[in-house]
Protein backbone atom coordinates (compact mmCIF):
# COMPACT_ATOMS: atom_id res chain seq x y z
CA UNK A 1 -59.67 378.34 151.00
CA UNK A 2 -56.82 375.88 151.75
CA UNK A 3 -56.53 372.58 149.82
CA UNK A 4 -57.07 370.62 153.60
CA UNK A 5 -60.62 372.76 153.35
CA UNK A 6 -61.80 371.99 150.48
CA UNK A 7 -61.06 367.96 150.74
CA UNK A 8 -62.93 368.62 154.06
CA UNK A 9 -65.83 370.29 151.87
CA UNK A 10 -65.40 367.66 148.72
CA UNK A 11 -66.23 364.95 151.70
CA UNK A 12 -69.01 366.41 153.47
CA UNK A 13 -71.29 366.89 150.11
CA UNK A 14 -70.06 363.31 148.88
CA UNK A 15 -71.60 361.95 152.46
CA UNK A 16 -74.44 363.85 152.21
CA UNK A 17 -75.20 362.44 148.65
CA UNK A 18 -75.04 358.99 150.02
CA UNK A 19 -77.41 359.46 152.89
CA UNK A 20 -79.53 360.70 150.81
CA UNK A 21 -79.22 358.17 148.55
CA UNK A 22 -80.01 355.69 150.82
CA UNK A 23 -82.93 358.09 152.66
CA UNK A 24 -84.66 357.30 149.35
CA UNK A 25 -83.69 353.89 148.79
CA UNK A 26 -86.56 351.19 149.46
CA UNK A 27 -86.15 349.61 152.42
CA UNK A 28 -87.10 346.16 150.88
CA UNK A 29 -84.69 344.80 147.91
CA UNK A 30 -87.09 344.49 144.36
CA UNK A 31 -86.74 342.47 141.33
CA UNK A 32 -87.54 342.53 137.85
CA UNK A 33 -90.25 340.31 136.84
CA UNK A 34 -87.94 338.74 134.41
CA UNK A 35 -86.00 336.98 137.59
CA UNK A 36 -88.47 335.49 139.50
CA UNK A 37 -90.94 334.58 136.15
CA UNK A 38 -90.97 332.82 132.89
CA UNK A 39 -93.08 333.15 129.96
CA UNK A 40 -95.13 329.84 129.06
CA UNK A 41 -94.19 328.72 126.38
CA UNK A 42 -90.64 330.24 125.95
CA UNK A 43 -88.74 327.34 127.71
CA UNK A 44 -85.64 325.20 126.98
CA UNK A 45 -85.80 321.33 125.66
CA UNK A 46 -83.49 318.46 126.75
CA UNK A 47 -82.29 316.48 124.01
CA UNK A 48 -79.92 312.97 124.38
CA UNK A 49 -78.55 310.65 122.18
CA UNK A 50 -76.27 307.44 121.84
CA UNK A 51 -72.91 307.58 120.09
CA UNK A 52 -69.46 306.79 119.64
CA UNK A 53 -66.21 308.48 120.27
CA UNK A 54 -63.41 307.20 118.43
CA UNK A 55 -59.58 307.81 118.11
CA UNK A 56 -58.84 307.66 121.66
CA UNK A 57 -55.06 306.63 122.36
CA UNK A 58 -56.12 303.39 123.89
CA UNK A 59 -58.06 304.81 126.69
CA UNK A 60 -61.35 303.63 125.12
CA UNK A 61 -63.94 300.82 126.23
CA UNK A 62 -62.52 297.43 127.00
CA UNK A 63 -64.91 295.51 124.08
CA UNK A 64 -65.32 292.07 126.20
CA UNK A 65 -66.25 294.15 129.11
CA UNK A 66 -68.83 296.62 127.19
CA UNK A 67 -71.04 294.51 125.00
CA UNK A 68 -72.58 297.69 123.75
CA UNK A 69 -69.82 299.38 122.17
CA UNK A 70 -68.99 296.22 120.45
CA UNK A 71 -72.38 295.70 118.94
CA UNK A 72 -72.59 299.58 117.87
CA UNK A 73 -68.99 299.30 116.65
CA UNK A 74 -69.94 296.68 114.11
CA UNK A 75 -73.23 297.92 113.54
CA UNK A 76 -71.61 301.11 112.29
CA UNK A 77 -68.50 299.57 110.49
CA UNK A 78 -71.58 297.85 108.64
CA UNK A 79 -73.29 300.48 107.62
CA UNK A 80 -70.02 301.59 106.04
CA UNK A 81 -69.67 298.78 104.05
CA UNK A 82 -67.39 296.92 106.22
CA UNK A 83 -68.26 292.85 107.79
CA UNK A 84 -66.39 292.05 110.80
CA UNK A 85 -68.77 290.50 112.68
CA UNK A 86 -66.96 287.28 112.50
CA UNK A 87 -64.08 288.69 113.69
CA UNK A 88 -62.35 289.24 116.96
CA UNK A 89 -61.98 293.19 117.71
CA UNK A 90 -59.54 294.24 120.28
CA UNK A 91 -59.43 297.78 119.66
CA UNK A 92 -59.22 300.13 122.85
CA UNK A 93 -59.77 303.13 120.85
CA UNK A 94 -63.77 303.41 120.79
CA UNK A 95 -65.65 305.06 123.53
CA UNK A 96 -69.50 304.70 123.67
CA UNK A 97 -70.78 308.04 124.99
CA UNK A 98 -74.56 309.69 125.67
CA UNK A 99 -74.82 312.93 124.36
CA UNK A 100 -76.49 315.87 125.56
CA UNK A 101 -77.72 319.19 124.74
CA UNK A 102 -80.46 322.17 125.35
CA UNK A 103 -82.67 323.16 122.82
CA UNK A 104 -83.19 326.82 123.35
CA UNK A 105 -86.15 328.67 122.41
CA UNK A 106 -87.41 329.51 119.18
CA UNK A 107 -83.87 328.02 117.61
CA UNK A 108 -83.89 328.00 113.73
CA UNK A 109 -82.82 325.59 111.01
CA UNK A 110 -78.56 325.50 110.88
CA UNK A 111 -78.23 327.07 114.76
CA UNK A 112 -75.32 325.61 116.57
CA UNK A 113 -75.47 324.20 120.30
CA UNK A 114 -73.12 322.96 122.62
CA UNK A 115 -73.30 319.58 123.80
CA UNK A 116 -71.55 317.37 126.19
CA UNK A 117 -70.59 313.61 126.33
CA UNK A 118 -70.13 311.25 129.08
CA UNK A 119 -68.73 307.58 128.73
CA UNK A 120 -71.14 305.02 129.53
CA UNK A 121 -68.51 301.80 129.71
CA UNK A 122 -65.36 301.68 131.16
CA UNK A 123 -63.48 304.11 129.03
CA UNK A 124 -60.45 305.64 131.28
CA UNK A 125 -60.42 309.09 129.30
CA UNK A 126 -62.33 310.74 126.44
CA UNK A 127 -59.23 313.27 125.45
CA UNK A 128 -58.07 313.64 122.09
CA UNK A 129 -61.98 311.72 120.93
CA UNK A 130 -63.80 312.70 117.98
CA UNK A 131 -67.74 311.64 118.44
CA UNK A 132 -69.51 310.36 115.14
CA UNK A 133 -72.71 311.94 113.66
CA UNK A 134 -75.06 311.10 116.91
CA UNK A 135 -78.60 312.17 116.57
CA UNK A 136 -80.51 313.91 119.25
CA UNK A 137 -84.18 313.05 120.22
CA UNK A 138 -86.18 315.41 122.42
CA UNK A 139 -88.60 313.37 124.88
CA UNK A 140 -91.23 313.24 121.92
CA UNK A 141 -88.78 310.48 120.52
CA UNK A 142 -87.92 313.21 117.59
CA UNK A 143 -84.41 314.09 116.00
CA UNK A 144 -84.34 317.93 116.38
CA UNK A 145 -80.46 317.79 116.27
CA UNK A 146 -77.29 316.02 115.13
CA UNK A 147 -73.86 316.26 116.74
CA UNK A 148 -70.50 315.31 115.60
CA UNK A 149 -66.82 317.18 116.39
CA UNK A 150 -63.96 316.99 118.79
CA UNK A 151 -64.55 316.91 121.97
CA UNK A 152 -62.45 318.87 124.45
CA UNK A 153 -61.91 318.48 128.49
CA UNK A 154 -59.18 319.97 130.95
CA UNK A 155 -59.30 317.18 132.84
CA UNK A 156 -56.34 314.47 132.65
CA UNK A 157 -55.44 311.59 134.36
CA UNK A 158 -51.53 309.84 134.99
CA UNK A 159 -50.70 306.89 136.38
CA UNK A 160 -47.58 305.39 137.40
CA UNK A 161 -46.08 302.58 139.39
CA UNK A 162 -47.26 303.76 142.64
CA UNK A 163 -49.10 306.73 142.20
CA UNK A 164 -51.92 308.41 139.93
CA UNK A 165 -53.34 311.47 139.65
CA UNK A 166 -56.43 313.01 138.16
CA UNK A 167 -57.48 316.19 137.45
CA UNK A 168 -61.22 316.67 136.66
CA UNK A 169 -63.46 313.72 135.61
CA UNK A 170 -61.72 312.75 131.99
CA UNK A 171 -64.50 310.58 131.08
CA UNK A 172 -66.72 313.66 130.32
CA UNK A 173 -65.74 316.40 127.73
CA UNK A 174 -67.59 319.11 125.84
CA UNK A 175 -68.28 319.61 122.15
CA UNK A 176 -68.28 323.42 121.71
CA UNK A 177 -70.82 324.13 118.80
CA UNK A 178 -71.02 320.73 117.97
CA UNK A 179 -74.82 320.19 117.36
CA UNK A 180 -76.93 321.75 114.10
CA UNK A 181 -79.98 321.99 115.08
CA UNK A 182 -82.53 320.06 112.07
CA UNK A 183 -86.23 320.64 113.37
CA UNK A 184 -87.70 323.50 114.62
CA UNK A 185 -89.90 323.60 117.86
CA UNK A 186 -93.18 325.21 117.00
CA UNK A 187 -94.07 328.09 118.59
CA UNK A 188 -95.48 331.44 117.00
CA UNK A 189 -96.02 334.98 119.64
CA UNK A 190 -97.43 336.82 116.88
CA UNK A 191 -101.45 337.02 117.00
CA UNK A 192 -101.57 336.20 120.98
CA UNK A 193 -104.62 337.53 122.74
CA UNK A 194 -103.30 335.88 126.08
CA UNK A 195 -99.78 334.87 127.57
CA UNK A 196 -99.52 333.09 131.31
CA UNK A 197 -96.38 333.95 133.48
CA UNK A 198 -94.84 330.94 135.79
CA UNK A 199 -93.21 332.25 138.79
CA UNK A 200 -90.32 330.17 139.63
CA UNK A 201 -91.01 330.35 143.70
CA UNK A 202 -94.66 329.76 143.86
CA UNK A 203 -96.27 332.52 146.55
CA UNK A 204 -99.66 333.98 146.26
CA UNK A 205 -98.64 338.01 147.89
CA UNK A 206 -95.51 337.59 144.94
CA UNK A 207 -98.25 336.42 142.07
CA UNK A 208 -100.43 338.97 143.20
CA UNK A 209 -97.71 341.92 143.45
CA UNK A 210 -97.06 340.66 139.64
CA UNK A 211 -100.50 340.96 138.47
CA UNK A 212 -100.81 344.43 140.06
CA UNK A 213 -97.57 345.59 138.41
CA UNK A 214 -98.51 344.38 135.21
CA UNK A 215 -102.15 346.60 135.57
CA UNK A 216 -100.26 349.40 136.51
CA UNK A 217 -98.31 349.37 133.84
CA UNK A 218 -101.11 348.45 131.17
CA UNK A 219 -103.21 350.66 132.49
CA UNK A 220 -105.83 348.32 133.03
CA UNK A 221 -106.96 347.00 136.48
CA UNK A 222 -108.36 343.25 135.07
CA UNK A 223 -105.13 342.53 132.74
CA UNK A 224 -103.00 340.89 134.59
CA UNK A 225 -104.67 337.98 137.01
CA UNK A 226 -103.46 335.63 139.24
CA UNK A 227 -104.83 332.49 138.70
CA UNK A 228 -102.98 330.70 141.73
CA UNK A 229 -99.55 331.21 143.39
CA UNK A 230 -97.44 329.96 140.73
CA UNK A 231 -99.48 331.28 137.56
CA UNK A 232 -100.26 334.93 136.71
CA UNK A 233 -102.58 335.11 133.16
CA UNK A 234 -102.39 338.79 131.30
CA UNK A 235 -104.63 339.52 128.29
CA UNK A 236 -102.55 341.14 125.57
CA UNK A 237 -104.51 344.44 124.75
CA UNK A 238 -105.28 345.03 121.12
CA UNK A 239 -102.91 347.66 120.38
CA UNK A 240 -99.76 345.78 121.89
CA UNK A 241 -100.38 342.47 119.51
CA UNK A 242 -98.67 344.08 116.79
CA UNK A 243 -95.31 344.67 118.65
CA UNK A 244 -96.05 341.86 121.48
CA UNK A 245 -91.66 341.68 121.74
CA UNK A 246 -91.34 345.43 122.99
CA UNK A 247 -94.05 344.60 124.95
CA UNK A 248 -92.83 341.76 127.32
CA UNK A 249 -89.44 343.74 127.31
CA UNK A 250 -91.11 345.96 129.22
CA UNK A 251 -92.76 343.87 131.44
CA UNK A 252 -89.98 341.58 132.33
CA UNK A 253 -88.19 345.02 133.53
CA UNK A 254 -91.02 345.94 135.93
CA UNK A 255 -89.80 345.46 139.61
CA UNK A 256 -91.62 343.47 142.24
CA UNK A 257 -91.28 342.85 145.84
CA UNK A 258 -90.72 339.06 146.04
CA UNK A 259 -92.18 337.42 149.29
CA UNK A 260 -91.55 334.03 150.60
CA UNK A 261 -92.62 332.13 153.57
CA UNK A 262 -90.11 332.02 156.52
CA UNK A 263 -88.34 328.86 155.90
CA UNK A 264 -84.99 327.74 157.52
CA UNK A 265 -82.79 325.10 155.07
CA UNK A 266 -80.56 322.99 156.54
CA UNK A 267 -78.17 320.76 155.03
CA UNK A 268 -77.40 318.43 158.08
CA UNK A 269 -74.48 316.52 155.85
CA UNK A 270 -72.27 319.53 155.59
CA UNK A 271 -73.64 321.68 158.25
CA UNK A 272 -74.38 324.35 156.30
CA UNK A 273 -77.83 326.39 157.43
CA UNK A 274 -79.78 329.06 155.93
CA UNK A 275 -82.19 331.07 156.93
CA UNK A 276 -84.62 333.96 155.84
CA UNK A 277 -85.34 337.07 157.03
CA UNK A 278 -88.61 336.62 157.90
CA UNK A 279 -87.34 333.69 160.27
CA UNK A 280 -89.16 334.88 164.26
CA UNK A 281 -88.40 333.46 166.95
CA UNK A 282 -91.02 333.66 170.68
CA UNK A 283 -89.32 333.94 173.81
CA UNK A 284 -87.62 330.80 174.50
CA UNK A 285 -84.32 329.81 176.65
CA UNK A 286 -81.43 328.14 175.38
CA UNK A 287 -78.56 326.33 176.89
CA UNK A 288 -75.92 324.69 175.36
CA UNK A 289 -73.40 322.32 176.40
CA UNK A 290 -71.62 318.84 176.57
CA UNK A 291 -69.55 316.53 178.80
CA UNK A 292 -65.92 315.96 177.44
CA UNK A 293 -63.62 313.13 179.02
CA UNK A 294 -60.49 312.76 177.27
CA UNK A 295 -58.42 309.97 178.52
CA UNK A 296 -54.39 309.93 177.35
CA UNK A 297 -52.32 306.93 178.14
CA UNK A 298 -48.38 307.79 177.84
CA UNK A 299 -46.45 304.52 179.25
CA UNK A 300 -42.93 304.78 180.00
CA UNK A 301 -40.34 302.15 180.22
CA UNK A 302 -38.18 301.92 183.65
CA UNK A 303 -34.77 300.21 183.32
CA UNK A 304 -32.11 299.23 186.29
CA UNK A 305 -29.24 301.70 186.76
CA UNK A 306 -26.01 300.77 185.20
CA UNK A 307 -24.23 297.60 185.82
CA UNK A 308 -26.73 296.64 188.19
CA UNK A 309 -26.90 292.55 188.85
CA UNK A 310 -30.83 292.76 189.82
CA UNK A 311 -33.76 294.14 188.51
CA UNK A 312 -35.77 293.63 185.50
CA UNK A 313 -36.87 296.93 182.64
CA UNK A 314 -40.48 297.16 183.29
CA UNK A 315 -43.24 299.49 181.33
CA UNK A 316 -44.95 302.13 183.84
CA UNK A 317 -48.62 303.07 183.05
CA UNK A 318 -48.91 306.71 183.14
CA UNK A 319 -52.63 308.14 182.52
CA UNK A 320 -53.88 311.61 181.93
CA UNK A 321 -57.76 312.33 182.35
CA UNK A 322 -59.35 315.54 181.56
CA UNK A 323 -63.17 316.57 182.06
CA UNK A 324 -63.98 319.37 180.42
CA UNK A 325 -67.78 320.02 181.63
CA UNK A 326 -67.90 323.10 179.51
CA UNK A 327 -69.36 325.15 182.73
CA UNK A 328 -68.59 328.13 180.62
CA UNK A 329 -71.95 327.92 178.52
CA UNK A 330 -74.56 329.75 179.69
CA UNK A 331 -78.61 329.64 179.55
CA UNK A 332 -79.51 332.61 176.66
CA UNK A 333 -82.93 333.81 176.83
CA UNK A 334 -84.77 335.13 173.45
CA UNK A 335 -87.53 337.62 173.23
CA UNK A 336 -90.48 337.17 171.38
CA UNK A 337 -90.24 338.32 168.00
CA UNK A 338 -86.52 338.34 167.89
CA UNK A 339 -85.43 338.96 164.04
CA UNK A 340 -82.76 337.03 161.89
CA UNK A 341 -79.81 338.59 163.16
CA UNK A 342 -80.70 338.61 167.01
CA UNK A 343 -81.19 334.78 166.26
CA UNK A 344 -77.63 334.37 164.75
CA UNK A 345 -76.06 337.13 167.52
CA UNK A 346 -77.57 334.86 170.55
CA UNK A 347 -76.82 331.45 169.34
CA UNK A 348 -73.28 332.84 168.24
CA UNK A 349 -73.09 334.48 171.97
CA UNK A 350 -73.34 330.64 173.02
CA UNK A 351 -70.48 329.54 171.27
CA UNK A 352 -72.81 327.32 169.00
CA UNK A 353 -71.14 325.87 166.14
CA UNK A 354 -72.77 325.06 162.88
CA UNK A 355 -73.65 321.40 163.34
CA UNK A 356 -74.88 321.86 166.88
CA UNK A 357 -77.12 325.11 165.96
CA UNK A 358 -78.96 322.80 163.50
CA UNK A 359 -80.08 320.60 166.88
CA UNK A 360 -80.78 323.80 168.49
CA UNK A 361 -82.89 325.16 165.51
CA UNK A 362 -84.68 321.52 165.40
CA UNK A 363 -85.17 321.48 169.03
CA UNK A 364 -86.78 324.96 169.26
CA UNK A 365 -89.53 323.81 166.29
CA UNK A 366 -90.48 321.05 168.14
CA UNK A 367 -90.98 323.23 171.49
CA UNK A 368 -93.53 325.48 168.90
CA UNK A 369 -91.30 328.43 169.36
CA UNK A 370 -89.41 328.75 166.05
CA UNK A 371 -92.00 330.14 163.44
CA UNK A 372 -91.16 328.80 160.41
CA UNK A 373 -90.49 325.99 158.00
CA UNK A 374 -87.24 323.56 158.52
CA UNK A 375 -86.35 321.97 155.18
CA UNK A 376 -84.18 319.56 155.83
CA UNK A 377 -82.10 318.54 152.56
């Protein structure tokens, strides 16, 4: 067998593999329950606080222009020991920032989060800042956190006589590890008898297509309900308590179809439109078009030949008008039923650019021949 041969060979069973692969491939795409669903009670918290940033190289809140940072300035020099209230302060080195993290779940005593700090005055750059100890509340009004460190952007900002650049938004930086967690968010898995999933695209066919997985799986056909289309409740069987972790690993890894009603989104401020595949369209007829008239003015100036004893330089109107009718668009019909792409194929067969499909797409709702959902954001 020549070497030509076999490549021929070699590519023929490496084809074949891949049709087959895709023969047995499911024609819809699945996900694992741990994408489309969260656990109650496994969640993230917000926390914020107030603080100050300080050794800024005079980029820092003007202090007669941010009565805040002045009052927390002396507040804090106080608490240190030290009186100025009496006196004028003119530092530009103090920023007053508000702090923010997320508290993730089931985070123990001493664990370190990130957090991030935005100027609240009129600070021109937080580069170069260190930000005091700044406690963190959760929306209980408790500390479950305390941040201090150096906080680090790759923005900048340079200004000059005539000219200033920026790179980024300097007045906001990042604090990497710079938050111990202090209190701990109670919330024990161990002894369960029930646990409620939250589906993150409310549908009743995807809550019920979770339920049934989950019975399949447990073998039990009255485990898993679905209480409504964002909520699916499972009773933890008695032999799974012990080990309820391995458990939800396993369940989060089941694969679901996910189903959603046909909804088209369209952001009319950038002209950017999506659409789902269950998007149908009845037979409807669409035309397309718009009246152009572009007027150009180009005068010219007409002078007397040389060394002539009359005549006076005068300015000649010159106009150009175009009409551009756009006769070239043409009335597209389509069929009942049409899918996704046949939409895109016919309005694209029109010409149709983005901003003038979204009239198009509005138009055809409001004739009762788009079947669908238009979310306008």
């Amino acid at each position: 067998m020549t070497v030509r041969l076999r490549h021929i060979v070699r590519a023929t069973v490496v084809l074949a593999a891949l049709l087959a692969a895709m023969a047995q491939a499911p024609a819809e795409a699945n996900s694992r329950i741990k994408d489309i669903a969260d656990f109650e009670g496994v969640r993230d918290n917000q926390l914020v606080g107030y603080g100050l940033i300080v050794g800024l190289n005079g980029t820092g809140d003007t202090l007669n222009n941010s009565p805040f940072t002045k009052q927390s300035l002396i507040g804090m020099l106080e608490r240190l020991g030290i009186n100025v209230r009496n006196d004028t302060l003119k530092t530009a080195n103090v920023a007053a920032v508000m702090v923010t993290a997320t508290l993730p779940p089931f985070a123990r005593h001493g664990t370190r989060l990130d957090v991030t700090v935005s100027a609240l005055g009129d600070a021109k750059s937080l580069m170069g800042g260190s930000l005091l100890v700044t406690p963190l509340i959760g929306a209980d009004g408790e500390v479950y956190a305390v941040a201090q460190g150096s906080a680090a952007s790759n923005s900048f900002s340079a200004q000059g006589a005539a000219a200033t650049v920026t790179k980024g938004t300097p007045t906001s930086a990042r604090i990497p590890n710079g938050a111990i967690v202090e209190r701990e968010i109670g919330f024990e898995m161990a002894g369960m008898s029930e646990m409620r999933l939250s589906l993150r695209n409310p549908d009743f066919t995807t809550a019920n297509r979770v339920a049934g997985a989950i019975n399949a799986y447990l073998g039990g056909k009255g485990v898993a309900k679905a209480f409504d289309p964002a909520t699916v409740a499972m009773t933890i069987p008695e032999d799974k308590r012990a080990n309820l972790v391995a458990m939800l690993t396993d369940i989060e890894q089941l694969r679901v179809v996910p189903d959603q009603i046909a909804r088209v989104v369209v952001d009319q401020s950038s002209g950017v439109i999506v659409m789902g595949e269950n998007v149908r369209i009845s037979t409807v007829a669409i035309a397309q078009g718009n009246l152009t008239i572009r007027v150009t003015e180009t005068p010219q100036v007409s002078q007397p030949g040389a060394f002539s004893t009359g005549g006076t330089t005068t300015t000649v109107a010159r106009s150009d008008i175009q009409i551009d009718e756009q006769a070239d668009r043409k009335l597209a019909i389509l069929s009942q039923g049409v899918s996704l792409q046949e939409l895109v194929n016919g309005l694209n067969a029109l010409g149709v650019g983005p901003r003038d499909m979204i009239a198009i797409l509005q138009a055809i709702k409001a004739s009762g021949a788009l079947q669908a959902e238009i979310e306008v954001m």
